[in-house]
Protein backbone atom coordinates (compact mmCIF):
# COMPACT_ATOMS: atom_id res chain seq x y z
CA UNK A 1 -18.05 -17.08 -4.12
CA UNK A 2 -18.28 -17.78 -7.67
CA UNK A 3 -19.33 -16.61 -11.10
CA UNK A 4 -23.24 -17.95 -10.77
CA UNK A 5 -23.87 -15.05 -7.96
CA UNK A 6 -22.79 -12.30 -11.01
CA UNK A 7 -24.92 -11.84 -14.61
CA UNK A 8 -23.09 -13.74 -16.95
CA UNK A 9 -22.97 -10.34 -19.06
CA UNK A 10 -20.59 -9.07 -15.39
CA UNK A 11 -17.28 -7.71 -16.84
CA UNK A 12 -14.07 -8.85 -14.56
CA UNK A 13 -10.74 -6.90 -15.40
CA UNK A 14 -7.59 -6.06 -13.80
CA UNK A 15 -5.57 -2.67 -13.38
CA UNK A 16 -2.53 -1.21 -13.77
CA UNK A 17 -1.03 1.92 -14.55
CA UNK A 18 1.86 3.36 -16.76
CA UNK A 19 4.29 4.63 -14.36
CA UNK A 20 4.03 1.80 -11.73
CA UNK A 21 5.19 -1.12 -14.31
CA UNK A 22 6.50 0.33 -17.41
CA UNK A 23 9.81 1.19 -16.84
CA UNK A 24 12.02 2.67 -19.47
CA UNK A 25 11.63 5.86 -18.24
CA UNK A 26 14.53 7.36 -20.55
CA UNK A 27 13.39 5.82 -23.87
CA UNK A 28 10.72 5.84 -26.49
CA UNK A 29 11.36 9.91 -26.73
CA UNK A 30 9.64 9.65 -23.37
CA UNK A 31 9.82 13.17 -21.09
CA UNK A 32 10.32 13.47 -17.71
CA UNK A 33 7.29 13.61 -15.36
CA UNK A 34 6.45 14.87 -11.80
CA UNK A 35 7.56 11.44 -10.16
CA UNK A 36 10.67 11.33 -11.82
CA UNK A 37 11.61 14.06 -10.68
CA UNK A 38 9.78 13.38 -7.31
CA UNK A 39 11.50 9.70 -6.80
CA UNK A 40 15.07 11.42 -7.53
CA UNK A 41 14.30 13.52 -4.68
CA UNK A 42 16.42 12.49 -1.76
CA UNK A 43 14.12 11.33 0.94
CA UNK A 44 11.04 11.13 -0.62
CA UNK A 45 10.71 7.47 -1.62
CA UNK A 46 11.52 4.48 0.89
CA UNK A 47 14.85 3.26 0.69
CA UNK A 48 15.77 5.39 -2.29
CA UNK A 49 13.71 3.41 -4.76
CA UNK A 50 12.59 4.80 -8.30
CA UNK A 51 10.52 3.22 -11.19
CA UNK A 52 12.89 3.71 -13.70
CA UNK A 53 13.07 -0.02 -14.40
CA UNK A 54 9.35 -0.60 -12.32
CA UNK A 55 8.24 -4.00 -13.73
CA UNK A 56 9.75 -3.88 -17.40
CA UNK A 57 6.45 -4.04 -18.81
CA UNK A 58 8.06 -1.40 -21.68
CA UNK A 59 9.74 -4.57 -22.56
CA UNK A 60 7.97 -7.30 -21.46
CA UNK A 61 4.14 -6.40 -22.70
CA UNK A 62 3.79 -9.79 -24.27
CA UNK A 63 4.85 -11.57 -21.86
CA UNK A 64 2.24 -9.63 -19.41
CA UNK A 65 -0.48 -9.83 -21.80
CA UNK A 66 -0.45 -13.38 -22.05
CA UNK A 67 -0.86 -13.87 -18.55
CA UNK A 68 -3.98 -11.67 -18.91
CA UNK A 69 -4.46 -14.15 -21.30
CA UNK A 70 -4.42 -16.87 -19.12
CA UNK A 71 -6.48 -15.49 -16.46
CA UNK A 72 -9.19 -15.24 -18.60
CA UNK A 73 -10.27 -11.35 -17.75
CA UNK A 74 -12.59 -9.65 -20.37
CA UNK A 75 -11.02 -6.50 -19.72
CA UNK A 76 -7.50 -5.10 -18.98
CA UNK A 77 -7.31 -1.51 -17.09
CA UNK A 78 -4.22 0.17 -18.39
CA UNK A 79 -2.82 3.79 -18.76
CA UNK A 80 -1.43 6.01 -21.09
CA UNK A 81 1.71 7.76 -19.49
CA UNK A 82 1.29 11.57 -20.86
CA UNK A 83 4.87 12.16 -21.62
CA UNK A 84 5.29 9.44 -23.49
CA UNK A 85 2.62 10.61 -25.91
CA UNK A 86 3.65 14.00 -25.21
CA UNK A 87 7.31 14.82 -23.90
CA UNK A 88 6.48 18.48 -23.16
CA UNK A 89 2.49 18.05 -22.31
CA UNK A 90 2.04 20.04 -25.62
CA UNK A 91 2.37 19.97 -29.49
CA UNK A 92 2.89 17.47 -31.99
CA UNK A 93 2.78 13.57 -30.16
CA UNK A 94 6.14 11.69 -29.77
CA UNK A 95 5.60 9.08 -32.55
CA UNK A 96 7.86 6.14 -30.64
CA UNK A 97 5.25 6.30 -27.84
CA UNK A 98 2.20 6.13 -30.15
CA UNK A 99 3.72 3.33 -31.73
CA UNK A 100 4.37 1.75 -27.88
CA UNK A 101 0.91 2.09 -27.47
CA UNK A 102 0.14 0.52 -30.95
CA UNK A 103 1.84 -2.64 -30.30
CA UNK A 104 0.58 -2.61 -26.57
CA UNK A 105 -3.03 -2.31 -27.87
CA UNK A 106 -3.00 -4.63 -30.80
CA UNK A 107 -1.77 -7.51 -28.05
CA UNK A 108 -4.46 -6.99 -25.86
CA UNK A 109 -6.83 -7.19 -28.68
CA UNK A 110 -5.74 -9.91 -29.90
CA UNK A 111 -6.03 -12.22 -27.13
CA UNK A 112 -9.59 -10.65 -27.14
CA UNK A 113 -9.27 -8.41 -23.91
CA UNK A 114 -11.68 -5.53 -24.04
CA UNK A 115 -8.81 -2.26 -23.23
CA UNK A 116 -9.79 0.07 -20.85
CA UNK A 117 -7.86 3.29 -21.09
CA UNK A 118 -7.39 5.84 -18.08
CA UNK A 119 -5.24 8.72 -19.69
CA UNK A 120 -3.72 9.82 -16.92
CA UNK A 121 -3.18 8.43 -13.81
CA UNK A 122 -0.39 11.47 -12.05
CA UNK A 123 1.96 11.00 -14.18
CA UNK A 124 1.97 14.93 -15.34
CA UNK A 125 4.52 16.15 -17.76
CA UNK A 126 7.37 17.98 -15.78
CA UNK A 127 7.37 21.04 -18.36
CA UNK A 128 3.42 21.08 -17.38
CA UNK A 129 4.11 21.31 -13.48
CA UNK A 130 6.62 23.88 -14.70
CA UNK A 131 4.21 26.37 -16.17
CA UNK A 132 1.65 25.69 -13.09
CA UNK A 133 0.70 22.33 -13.21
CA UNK A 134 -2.90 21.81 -11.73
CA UNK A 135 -2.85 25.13 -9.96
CA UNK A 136 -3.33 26.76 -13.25
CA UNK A 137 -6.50 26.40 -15.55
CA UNK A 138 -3.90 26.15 -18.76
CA UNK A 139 -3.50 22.68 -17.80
CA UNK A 140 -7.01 21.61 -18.13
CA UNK A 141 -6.73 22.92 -21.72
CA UNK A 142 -3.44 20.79 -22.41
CA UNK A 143 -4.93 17.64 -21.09
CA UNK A 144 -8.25 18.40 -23.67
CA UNK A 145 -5.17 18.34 -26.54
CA UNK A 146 -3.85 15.21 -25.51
CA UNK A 147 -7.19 13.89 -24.75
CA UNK A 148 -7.89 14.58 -28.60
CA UNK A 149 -4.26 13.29 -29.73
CA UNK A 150 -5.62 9.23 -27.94
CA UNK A 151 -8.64 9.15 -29.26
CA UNK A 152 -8.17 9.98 -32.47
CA UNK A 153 -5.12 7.29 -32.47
CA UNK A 154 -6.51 4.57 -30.61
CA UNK A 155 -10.35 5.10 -30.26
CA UNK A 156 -10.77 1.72 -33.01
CA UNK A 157 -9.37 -0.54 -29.85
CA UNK A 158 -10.15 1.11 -26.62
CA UNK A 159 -13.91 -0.13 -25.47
CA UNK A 160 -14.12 2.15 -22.23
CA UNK A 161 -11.87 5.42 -21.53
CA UNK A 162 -11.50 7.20 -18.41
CA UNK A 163 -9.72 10.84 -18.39
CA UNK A 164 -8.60 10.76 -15.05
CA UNK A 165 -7.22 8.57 -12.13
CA UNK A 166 -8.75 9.85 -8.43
CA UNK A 167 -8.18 13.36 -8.98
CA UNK A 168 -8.13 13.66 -5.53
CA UNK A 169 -5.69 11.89 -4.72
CA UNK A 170 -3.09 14.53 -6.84
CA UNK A 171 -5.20 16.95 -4.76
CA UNK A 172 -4.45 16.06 -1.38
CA UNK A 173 -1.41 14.14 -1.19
CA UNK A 174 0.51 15.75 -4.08
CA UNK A 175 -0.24 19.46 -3.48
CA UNK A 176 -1.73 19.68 -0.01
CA UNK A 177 0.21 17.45 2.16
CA UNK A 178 2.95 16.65 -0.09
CA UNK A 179 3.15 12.49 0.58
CA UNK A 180 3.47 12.18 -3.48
CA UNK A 181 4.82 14.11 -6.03
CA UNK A 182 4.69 16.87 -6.18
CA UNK A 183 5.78 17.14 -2.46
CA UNK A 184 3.60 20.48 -1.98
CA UNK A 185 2.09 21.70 1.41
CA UNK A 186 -0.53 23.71 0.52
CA UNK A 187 -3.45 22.77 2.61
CA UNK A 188 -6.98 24.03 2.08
CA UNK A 189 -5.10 26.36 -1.32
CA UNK A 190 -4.69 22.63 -2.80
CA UNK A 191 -8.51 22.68 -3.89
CA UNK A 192 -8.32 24.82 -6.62
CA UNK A 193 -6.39 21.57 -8.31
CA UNK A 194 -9.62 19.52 -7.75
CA UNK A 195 -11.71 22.59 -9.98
CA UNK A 196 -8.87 22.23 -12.49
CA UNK A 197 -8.83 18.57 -12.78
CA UNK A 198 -12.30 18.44 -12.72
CA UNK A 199 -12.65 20.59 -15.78
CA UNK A 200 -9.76 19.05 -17.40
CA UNK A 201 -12.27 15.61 -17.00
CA UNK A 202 -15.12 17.11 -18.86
CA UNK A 203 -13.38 18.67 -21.50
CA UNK A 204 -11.30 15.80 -22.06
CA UNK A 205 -14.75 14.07 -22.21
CA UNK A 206 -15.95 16.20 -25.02
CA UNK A 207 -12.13 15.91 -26.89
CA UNK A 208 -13.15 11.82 -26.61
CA UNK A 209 -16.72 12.96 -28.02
CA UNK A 210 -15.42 14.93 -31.23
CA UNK A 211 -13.14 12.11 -31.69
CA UNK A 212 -16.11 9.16 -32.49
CA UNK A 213 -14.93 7.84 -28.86
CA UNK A 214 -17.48 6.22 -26.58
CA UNK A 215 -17.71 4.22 -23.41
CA UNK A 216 -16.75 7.43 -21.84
CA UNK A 217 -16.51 7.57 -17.55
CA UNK A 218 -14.20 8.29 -14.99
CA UNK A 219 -12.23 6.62 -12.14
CA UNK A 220 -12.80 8.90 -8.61
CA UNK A 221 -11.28 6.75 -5.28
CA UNK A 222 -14.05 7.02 -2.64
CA UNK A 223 -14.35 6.29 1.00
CA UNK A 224 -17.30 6.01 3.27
CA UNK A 225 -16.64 8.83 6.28
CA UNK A 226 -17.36 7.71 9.73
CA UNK A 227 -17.38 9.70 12.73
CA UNK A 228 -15.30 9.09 15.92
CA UNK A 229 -18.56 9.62 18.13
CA UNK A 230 -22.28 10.50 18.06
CA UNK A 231 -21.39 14.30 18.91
CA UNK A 232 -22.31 17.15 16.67
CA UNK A 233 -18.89 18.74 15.92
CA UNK A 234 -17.58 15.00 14.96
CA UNK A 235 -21.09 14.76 12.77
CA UNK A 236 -19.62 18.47 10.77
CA UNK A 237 -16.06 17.14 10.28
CA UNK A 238 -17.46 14.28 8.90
CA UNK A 239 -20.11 16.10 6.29
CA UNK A 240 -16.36 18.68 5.77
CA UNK A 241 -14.19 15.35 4.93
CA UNK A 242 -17.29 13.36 2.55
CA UNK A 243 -17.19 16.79 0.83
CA UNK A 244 -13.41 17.09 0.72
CA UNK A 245 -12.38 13.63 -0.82
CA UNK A 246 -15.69 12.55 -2.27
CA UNK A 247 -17.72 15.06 -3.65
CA UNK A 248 -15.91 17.70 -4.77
CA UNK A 249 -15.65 14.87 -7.18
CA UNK A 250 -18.80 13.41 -7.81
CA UNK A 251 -21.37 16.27 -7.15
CA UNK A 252 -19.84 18.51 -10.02
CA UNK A 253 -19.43 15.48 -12.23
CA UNK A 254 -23.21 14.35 -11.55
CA UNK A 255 -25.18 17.11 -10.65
CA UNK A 256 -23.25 20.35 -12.01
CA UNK A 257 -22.92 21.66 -8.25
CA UNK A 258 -19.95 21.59 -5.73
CA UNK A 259 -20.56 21.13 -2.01
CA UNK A 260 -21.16 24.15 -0.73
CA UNK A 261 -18.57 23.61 1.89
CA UNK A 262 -16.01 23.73 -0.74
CA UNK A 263 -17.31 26.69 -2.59
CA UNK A 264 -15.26 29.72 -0.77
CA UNK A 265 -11.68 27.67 -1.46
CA UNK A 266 -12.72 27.18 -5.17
CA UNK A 267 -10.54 29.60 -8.13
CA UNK A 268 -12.97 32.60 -9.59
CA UNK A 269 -15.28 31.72 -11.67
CA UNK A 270 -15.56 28.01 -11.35
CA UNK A 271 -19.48 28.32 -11.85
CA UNK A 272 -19.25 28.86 -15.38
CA UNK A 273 -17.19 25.59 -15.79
CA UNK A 274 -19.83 23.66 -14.12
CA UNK A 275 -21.80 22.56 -17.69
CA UNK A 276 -18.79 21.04 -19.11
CA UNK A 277 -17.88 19.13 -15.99
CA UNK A 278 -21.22 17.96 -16.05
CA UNK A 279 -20.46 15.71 -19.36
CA UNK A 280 -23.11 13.29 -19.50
CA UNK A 281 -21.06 9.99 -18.67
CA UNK A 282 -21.40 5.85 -19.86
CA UNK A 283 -20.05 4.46 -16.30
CA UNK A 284 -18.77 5.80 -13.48
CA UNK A 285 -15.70 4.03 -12.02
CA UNK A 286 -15.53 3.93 -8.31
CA UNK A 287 -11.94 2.79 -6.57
CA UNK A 288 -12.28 1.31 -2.93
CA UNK A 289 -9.73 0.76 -0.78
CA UNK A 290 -11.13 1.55 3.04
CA UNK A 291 -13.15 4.00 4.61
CA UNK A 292 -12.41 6.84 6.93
CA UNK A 293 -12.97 7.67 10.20
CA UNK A 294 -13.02 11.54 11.39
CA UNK A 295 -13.42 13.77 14.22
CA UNK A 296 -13.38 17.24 15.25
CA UNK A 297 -10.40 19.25 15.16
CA UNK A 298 -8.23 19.46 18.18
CA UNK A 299 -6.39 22.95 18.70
CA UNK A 300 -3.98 24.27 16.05
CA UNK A 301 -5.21 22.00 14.10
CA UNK A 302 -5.28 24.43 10.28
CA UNK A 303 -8.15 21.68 9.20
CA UNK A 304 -12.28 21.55 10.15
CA UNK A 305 -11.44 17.92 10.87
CA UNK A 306 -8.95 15.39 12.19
CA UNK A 307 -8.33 11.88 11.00
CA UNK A 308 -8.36 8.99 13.63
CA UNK A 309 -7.65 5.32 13.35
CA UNK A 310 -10.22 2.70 11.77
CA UNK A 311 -9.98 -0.03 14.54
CA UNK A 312 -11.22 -3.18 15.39
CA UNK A 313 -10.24 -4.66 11.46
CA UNK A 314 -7.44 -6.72 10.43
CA UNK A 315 -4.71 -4.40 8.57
CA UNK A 316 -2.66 -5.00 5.72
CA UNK A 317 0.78 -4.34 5.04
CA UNK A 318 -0.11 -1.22 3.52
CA UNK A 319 -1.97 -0.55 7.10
CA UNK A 320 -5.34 -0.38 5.50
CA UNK A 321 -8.17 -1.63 7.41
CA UNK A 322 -9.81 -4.12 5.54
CA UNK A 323 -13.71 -3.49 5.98
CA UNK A 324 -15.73 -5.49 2.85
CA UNK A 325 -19.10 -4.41 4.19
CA UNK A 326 -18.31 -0.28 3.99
CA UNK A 327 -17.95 -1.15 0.05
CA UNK A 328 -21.55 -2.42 0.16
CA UNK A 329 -22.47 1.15 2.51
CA UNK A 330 -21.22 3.04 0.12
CA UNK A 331 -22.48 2.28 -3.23
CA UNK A 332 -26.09 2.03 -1.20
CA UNK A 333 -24.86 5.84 -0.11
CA UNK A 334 -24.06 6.90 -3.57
CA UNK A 335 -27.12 5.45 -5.42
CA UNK A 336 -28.94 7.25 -2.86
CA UNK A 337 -27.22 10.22 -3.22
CA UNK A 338 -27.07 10.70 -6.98
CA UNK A 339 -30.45 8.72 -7.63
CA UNK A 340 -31.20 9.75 -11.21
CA UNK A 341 -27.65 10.64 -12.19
CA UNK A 342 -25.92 7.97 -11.49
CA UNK A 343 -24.77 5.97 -14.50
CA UNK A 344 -24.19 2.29 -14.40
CA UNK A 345 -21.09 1.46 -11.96
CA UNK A 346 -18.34 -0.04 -12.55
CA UNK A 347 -15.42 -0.93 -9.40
CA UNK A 348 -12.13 0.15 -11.31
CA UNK A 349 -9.98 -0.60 -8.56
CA UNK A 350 -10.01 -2.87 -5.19
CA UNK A 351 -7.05 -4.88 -4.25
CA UNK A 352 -4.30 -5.46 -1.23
CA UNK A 353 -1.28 -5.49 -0.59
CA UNK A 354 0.11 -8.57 1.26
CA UNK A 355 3.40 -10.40 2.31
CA UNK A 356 3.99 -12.78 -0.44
CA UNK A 357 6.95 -14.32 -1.24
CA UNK A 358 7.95 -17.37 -3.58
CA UNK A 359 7.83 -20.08 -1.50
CA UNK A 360 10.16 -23.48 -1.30
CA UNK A 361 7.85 -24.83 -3.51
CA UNK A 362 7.78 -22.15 -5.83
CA UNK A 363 4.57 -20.69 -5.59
CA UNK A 364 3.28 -17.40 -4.07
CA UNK A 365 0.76 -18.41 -1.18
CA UNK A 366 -1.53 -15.37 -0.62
CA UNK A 367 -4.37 -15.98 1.61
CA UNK A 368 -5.27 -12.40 2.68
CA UNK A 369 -5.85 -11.67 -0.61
CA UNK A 370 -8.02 -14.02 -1.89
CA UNK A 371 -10.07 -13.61 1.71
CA UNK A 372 -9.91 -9.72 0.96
CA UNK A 373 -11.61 -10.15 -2.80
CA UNK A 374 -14.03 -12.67 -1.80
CA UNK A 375 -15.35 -10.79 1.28
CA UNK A 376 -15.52 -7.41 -1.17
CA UNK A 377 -17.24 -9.61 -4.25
CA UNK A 378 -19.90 -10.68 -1.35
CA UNK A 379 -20.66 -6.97 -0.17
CA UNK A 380 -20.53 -6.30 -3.87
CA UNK A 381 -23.20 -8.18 -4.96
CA UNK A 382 -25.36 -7.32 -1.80
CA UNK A 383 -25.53 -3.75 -3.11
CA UNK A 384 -26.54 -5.24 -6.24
CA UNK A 385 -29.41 -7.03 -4.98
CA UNK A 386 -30.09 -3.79 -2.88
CA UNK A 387 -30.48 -1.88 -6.41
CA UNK A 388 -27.20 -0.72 -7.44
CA UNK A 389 -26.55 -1.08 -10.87
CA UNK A 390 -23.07 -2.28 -11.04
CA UNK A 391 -21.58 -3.97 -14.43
CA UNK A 392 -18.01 -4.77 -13.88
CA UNK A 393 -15.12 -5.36 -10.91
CA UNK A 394 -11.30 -4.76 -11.74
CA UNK A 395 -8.79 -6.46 -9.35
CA UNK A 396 -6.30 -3.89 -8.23
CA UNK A 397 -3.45 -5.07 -9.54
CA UNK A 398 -2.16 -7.33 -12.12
CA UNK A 399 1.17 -7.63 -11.13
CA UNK A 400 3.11 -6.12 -8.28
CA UNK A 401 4.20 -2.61 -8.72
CA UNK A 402 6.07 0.36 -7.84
CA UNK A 403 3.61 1.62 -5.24
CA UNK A 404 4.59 5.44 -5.44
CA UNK A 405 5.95 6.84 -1.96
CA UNK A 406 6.21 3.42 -0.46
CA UNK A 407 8.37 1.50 -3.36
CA UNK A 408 8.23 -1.52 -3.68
CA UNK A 409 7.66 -3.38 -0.29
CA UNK A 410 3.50 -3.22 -0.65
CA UNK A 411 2.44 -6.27 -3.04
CA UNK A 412 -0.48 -5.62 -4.96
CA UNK A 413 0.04 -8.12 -7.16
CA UNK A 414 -2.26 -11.46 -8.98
CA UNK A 415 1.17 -11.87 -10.30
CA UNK A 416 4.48 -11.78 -8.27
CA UNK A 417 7.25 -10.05 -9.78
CA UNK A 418 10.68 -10.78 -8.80
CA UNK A 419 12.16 -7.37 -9.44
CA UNK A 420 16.27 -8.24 -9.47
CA UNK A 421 15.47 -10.72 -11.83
CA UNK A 422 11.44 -9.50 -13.27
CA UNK A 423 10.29 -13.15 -13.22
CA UNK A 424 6.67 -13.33 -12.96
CA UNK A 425 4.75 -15.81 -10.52
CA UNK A 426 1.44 -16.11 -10.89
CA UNK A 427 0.25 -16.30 -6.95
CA UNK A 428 -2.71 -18.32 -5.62
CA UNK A 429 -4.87 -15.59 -5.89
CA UNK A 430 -4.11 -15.64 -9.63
CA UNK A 431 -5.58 -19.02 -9.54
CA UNK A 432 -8.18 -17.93 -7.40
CA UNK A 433 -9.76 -14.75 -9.63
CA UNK A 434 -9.07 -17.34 -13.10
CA UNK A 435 -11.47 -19.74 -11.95
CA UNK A 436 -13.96 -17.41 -10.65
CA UNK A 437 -13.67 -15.47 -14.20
CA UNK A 438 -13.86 -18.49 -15.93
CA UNK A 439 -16.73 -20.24 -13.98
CA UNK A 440 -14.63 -23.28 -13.13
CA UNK A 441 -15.02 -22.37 -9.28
């Protein structure tokens, strides 16, 4: 694998987000959000662990954008944490966070990285969840007011904006089965969040319009569903999942429609929201991780489907299967799908988490991951020369993280970070994505 097989014009980038390596959670008038509160929760992070410190990067920016720097990206993937900007997810911004964001900015333009700028990626407000948090449609309104506050501030540096991180993941795992914060159980009542967040996208789009903003897209996690056998009841809690975590996500953002599956557990009069969802978009962002495998529902089961193991794939530590070629099934599936609608693609997340650990010779050896990205840059640019328009591929993550429920065993890292101490090791895989970015490989 190497640069050669991409258009030179390709974009290569790297993500992070706010809450998972900034730290400082106290300062910088910053409020408290949902996974503050969530992490000091007893029980609900492994081994007690909290992101209060995370990576430092509140303090140690420079020193993280000059190893962007060396790796030689174009772009840089970051996030705005909402209560920094806004302590209270309303009125007048906290002018120590703008200024944060000022300085963070200004670096990464300087060392001529393009920023790309998700604007939330679940770190809500706590005073937000207070007054309903995505249950309510209020919320949508807020996040158009803070949408307006960024891009009026920082719309001179940031070359691509996305509103929202995978909306459904706040959907399912912080409201309807409770794995992240906010810890809710709400099942099949969690979807009205989706209709929420989904509106809170397009008018956030428009707030980035009226602004001067462009480069305007979004950032939705997506999974091809397979079915646990050839049967027709596995065949409908397949088409029920597909419409559950990808497109009550994509179909109102690209065709103005939800899946009619989804229509019944949708709030009152979501129809009328439907044109401002429907924000005509620069890029879509897809995330890929792994794909899902489904089958019918056994009894009790509260669900029209039931998850079962992806086997016959190598794991991670995370316990993701690692399957390159479902990343080349679905973009095919989705330029099929949306043919017409689809903007130009761009993958704003893909990554692994691995055992790495400084070795005696003090470097991070990480041959999963550079095996992982190579076999998902291959499948990548098969769907390209199968017609999908893709422009760009961020490496999920810079650094290692704070990986929300789990803490900080899963490495996701180019960058090892030694978190007693927060020295940063570049890891082989570093080495690996610099020369492919660079064209030295």
């Amino acid at each position: 694998m190497d640069r050669s097989t991409f258009p030179r014009e390709f974009l290569w980038g790297v993500s992070t987000s706010a809450f998972q390596i900034e730290g400082a959670t106290g300062e910088g008038g910053r409020g408290p959000s949902i996974w503050d509160t969530f992490a000091a929760t007893p029980g609900r992070i492994a081994r007690g662990e909290h992101a209060d410190i995370a990576a430092d990067h509140y303090h140690r920016y420079p020193e993280d954008v000059a190893l962007l720097a060396e790796l030689g990206v174009g772009a840089y993937r970051m996030s705005f944490a909402w209560p920094r900007i806004q302590p209270e997810g309303k009125g007048a911004p906290n002018a120590e966070g703008l200024a944060f964001y000022d300085r963070l900015l200004d670096a990464i333009c300087d060392a001529d990285i393009a920023p790309v700028a998700t604007l939330y990626h679940w770190d809500t407000p706590q005073a937000v969840e207070d007054a309903g948090g995505w249950l309510v449609r209020d919320t949508a309104e807020r996040f158009a007011e803070y949408a307006s506050i960024l891009g009026e501030r920082f719309g001179d540096r940031v070359r691509m904006w996305i509103p929202l991180n995978e909306p459904m993941v706040m959907s399912i795992y912080g409201y309807a089965i409770g794995e992240y914060a906010l810890g809710k159980t709400l099942l099949l009542d969690a979807i009205p969040t989706a209709h929420h967040q989904n509106l809170a996208h397009g008018l956030a789009v428009r707030a980035l319009r009226a602004t001067g903003a462009s480069g305007i897209g979004t950032a939705n996690n997506h999974s091809p569903v397979w079915t646990a056998s050839e049967g027709d009841d596995d065949k409908a809690a397949a088409i029920w999942l597909d419409a559950l975590i990808n497109r009550l996500y994509a179909d109102p953002v690209l065709l103005g429609t939800y899946p009619s599956e989804m229509e019944q557990h949708l709030p009152d009069g979501y129809a009328e929201d439907l044109p401002v969802i429907r924000e005509e978009l620069d890029f879509y962002g897809v995330n890929y991780y792994e794909p899902q495998r489904v089958a019918a529902p056994g009894p009790g089961n509260p669900l029209p489907f039931e998850l079962r193991p992806v086997e016959g794939y190598p794991l991670t530590t995370n316990d993701s299967p690692v399957v390159p070629h479902a990343l080349h099934e679905l973009l095919l599936s989705m330029h099929e799908r949306y043919a017409g609608a689809l903007p130009p693609i761009y993958i704003t997340e893909n990554g692994c988490s691995a055992d790495d650990e400084v070795a005696e010779d003090g470097h991070v050896h990480d041959p999963d991951r550079v095996e992982f990205l190579s076999g998902h840059l291959r499948a990548l640019r098969f769907a390209m020369d199968d017609g999908v328009d893709v422009r760009g591929y961020f490496v999920w993550s810079l650094m290692d993280n704070f990986e929300w429920s789990k803490g900080y065993a899963p490495r996701f890292g180019l960058v090892h970070v030694d978190y007693a101490t927060q020295r940063r090791t570049p890891k082989d895989s570093f080495g690996w994505y610099q020369r492919l970015v660079r064209d030295d490989g």
